[in-house]
N, C-alpha and C. Protein backbone atom coordinates (compact mmCIF):
# COMPACT_ATOMS: atom_id res chain seq x y z
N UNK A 1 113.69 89.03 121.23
CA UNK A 1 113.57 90.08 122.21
C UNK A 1 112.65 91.16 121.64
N UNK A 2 111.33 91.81 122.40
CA UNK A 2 110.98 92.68 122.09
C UNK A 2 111.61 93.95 122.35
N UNK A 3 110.99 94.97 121.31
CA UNK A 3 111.45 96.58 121.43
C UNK A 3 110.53 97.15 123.14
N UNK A 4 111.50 98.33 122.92
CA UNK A 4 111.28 99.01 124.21
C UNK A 4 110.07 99.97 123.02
N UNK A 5 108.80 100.03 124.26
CA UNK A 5 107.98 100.61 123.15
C UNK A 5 108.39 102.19 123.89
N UNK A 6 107.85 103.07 122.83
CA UNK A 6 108.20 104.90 122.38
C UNK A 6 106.65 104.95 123.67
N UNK A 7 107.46 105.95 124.15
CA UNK A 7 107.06 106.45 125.87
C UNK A 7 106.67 107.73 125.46
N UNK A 8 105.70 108.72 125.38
CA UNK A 8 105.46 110.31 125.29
C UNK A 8 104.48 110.56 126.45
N UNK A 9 105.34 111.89 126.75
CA UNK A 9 104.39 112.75 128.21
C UNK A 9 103.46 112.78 127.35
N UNK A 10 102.15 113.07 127.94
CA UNK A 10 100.77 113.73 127.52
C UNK A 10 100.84 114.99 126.57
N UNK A 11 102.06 115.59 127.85
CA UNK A 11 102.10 117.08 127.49
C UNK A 11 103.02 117.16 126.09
N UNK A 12 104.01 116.35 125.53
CA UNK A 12 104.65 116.41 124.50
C UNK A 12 103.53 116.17 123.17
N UNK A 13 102.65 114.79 123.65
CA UNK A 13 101.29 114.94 122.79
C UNK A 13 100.60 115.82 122.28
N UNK A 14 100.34 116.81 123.23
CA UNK A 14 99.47 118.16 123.36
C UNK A 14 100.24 118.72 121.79
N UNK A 15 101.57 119.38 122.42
CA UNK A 15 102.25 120.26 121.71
C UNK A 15 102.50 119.86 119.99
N UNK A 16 102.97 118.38 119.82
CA UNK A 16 103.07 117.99 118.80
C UNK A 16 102.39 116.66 118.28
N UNK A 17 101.40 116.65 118.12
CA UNK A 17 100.38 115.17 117.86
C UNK A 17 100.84 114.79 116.69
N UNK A 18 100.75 115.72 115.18
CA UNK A 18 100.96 115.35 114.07
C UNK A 18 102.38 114.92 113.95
N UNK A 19 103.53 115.06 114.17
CA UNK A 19 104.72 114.20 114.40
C UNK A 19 104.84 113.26 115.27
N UNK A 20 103.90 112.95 116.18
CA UNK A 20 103.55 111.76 117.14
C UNK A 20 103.21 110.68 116.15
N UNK A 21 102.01 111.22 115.50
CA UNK A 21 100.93 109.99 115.23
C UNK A 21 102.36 109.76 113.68
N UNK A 22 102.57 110.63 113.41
CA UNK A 22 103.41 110.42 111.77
C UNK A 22 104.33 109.34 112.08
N UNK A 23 105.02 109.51 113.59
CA UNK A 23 106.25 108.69 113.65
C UNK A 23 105.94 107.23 114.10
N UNK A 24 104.41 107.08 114.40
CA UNK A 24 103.94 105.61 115.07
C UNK A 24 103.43 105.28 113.42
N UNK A 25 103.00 105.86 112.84
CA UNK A 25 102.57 105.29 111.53
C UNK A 25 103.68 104.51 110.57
N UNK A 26 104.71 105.44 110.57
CA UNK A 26 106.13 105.00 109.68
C UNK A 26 106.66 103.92 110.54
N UNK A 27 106.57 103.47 112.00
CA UNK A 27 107.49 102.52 112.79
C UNK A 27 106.52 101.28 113.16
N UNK A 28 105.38 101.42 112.88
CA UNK A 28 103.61 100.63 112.87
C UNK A 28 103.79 99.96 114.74
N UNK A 29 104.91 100.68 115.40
CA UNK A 29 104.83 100.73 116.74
C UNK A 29 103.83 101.36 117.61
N UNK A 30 103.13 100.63 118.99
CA UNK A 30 102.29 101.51 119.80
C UNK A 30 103.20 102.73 120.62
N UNK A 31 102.67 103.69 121.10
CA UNK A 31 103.22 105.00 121.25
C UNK A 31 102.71 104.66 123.17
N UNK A 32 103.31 104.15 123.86
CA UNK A 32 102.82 104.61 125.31
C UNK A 32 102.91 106.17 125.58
N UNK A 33 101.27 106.50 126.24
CA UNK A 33 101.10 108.15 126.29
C UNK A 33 101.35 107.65 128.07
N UNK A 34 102.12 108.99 129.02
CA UNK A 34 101.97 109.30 130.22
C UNK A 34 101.43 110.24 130.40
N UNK A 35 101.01 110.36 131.78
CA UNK A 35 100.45 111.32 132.46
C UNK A 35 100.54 111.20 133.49
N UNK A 36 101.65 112.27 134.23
CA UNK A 36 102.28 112.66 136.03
C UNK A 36 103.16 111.44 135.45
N UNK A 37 104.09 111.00 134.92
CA UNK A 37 104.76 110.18 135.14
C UNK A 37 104.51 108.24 134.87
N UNK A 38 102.91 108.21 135.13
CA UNK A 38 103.07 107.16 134.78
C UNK A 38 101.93 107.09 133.22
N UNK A 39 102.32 105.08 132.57
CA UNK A 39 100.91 105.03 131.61
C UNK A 39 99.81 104.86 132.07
N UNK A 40 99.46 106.34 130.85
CA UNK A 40 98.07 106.30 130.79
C UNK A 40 96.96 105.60 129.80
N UNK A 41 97.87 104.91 128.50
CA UNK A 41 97.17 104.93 127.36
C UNK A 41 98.14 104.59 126.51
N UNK A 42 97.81 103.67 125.52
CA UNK A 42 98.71 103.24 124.60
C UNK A 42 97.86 103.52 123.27
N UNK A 43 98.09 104.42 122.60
CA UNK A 43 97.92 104.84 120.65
C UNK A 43 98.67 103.25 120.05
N UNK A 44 97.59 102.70 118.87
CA UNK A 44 98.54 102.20 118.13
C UNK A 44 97.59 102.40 116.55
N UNK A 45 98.22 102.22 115.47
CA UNK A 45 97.38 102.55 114.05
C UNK A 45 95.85 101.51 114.14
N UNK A 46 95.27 102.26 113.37
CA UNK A 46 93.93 101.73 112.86
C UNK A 46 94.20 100.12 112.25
N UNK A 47 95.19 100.42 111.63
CA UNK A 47 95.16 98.80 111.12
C UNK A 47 95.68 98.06 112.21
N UNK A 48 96.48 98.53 113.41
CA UNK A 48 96.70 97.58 114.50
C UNK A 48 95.75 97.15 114.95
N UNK A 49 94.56 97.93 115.81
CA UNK A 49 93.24 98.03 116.34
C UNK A 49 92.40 96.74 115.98
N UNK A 50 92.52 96.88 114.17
CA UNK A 50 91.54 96.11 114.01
C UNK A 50 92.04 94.66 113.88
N UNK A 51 93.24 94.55 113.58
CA UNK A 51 94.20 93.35 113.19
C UNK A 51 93.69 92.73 114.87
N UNK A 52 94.48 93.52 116.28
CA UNK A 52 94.29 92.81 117.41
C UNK A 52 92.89 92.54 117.54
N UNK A 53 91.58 93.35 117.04
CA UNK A 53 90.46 93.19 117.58
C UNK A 53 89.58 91.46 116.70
N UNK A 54 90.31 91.53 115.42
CA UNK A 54 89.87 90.05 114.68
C UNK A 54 90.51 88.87 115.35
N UNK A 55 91.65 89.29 115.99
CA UNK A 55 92.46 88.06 116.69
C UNK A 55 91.91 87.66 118.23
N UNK A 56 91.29 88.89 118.38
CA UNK A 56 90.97 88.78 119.88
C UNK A 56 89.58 88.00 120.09
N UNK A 57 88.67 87.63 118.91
CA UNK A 57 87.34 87.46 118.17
C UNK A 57 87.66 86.27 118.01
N UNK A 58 88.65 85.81 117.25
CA UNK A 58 89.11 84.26 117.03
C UNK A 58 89.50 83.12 118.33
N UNK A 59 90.16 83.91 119.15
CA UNK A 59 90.64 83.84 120.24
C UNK A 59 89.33 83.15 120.98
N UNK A 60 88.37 84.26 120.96
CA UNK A 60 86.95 83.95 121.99
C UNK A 60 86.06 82.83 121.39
N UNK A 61 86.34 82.63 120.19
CA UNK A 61 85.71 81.77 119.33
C UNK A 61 86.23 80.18 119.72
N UNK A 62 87.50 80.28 119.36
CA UNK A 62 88.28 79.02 120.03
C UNK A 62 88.02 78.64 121.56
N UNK A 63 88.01 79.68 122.23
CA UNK A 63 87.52 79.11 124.11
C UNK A 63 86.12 78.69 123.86
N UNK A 64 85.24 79.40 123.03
CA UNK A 64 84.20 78.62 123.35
C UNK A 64 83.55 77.54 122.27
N UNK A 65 84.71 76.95 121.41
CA UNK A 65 84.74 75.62 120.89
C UNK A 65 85.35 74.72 121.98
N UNK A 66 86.09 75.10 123.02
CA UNK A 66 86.77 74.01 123.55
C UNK A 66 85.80 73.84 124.75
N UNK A 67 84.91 74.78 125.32
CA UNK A 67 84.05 74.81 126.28
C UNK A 67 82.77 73.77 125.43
N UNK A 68 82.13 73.85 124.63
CA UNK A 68 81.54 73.29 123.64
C UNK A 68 82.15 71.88 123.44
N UNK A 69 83.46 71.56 123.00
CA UNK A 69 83.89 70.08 123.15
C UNK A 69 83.75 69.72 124.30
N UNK A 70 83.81 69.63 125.24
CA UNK A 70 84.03 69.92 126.58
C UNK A 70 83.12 69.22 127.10
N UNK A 71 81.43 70.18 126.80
CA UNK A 71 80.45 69.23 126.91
C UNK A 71 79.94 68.52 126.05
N UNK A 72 80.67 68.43 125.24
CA UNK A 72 79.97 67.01 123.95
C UNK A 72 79.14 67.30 122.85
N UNK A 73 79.19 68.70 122.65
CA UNK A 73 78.55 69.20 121.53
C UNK A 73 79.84 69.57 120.56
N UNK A 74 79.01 69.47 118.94
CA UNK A 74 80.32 69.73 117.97
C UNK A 74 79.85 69.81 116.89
N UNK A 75 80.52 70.40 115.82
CA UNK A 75 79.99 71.10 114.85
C UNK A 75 80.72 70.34 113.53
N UNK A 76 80.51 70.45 111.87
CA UNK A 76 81.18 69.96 110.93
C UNK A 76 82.22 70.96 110.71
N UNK A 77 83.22 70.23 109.94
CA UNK A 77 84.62 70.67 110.14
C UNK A 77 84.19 71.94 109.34
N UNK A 78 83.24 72.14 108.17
CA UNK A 78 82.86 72.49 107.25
C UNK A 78 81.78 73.73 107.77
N UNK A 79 80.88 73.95 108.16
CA UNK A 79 80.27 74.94 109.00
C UNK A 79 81.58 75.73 109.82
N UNK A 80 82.64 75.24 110.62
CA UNK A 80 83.66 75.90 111.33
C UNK A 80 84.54 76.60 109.92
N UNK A 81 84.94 76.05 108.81
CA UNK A 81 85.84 76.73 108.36
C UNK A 81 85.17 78.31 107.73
N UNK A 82 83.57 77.94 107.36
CA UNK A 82 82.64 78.96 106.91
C UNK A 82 82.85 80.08 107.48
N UNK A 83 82.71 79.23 108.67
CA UNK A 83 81.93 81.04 110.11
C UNK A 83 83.60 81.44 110.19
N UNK A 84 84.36 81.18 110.26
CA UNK A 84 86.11 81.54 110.58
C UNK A 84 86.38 82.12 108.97
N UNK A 85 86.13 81.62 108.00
CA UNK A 85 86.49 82.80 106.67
C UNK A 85 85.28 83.68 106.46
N UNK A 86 83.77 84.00 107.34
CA UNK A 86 83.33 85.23 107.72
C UNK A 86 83.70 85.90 108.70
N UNK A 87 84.67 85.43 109.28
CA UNK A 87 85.00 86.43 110.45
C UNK A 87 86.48 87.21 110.06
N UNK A 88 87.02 86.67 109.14
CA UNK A 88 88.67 87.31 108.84
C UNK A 88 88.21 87.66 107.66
N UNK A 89 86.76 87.41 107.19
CA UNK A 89 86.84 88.62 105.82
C UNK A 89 86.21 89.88 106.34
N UNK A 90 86.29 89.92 107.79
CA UNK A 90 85.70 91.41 108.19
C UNK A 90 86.73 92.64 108.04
């Protein structure tokens, strides 16, 4: 079961950011920000950002190996493991 993620008005943002961002850092939870009631924006740490943004890279990499098998083109197992340990040593 996932957690209920930490909900802050805008306006609680405003007033206190540095105990915002302190308490998403210590819980490495995203912080949903509102505004009028509903989300506007989800904060999560720098190392989240980049963690989802290498996965999201791998992700696009894999659709377009399978689009690539697909039409009958293909690469050595050996060139694929290369370009995939330059992309997670980013």
């Amino acid at each position: 079961m996932s957690k209920v993620p930490s909900i802050v008005p805008i306006s609680y943002l405003r007033e206190d950011a540095a105990n915002i961002l302190g308490r998403m850092r210590k819980s490495h939870e995203p912080v949903v920000i509102t505004q009028r009631g509903r989300a506007a924006a989800v904060m999560v740490s720098v190392e989240e950002y980049e963690r989802s943004t290498h996965k999201r890279e791998i992700l696009r990499l894999l659709a377009r190996g399978d689009r690539e098998v697909a039409a009958g083109k293909g690469y050595e197992i050996e060139d694929v493991f290369k370009e995939a340990d330059r992309i997670l040593a980013k």
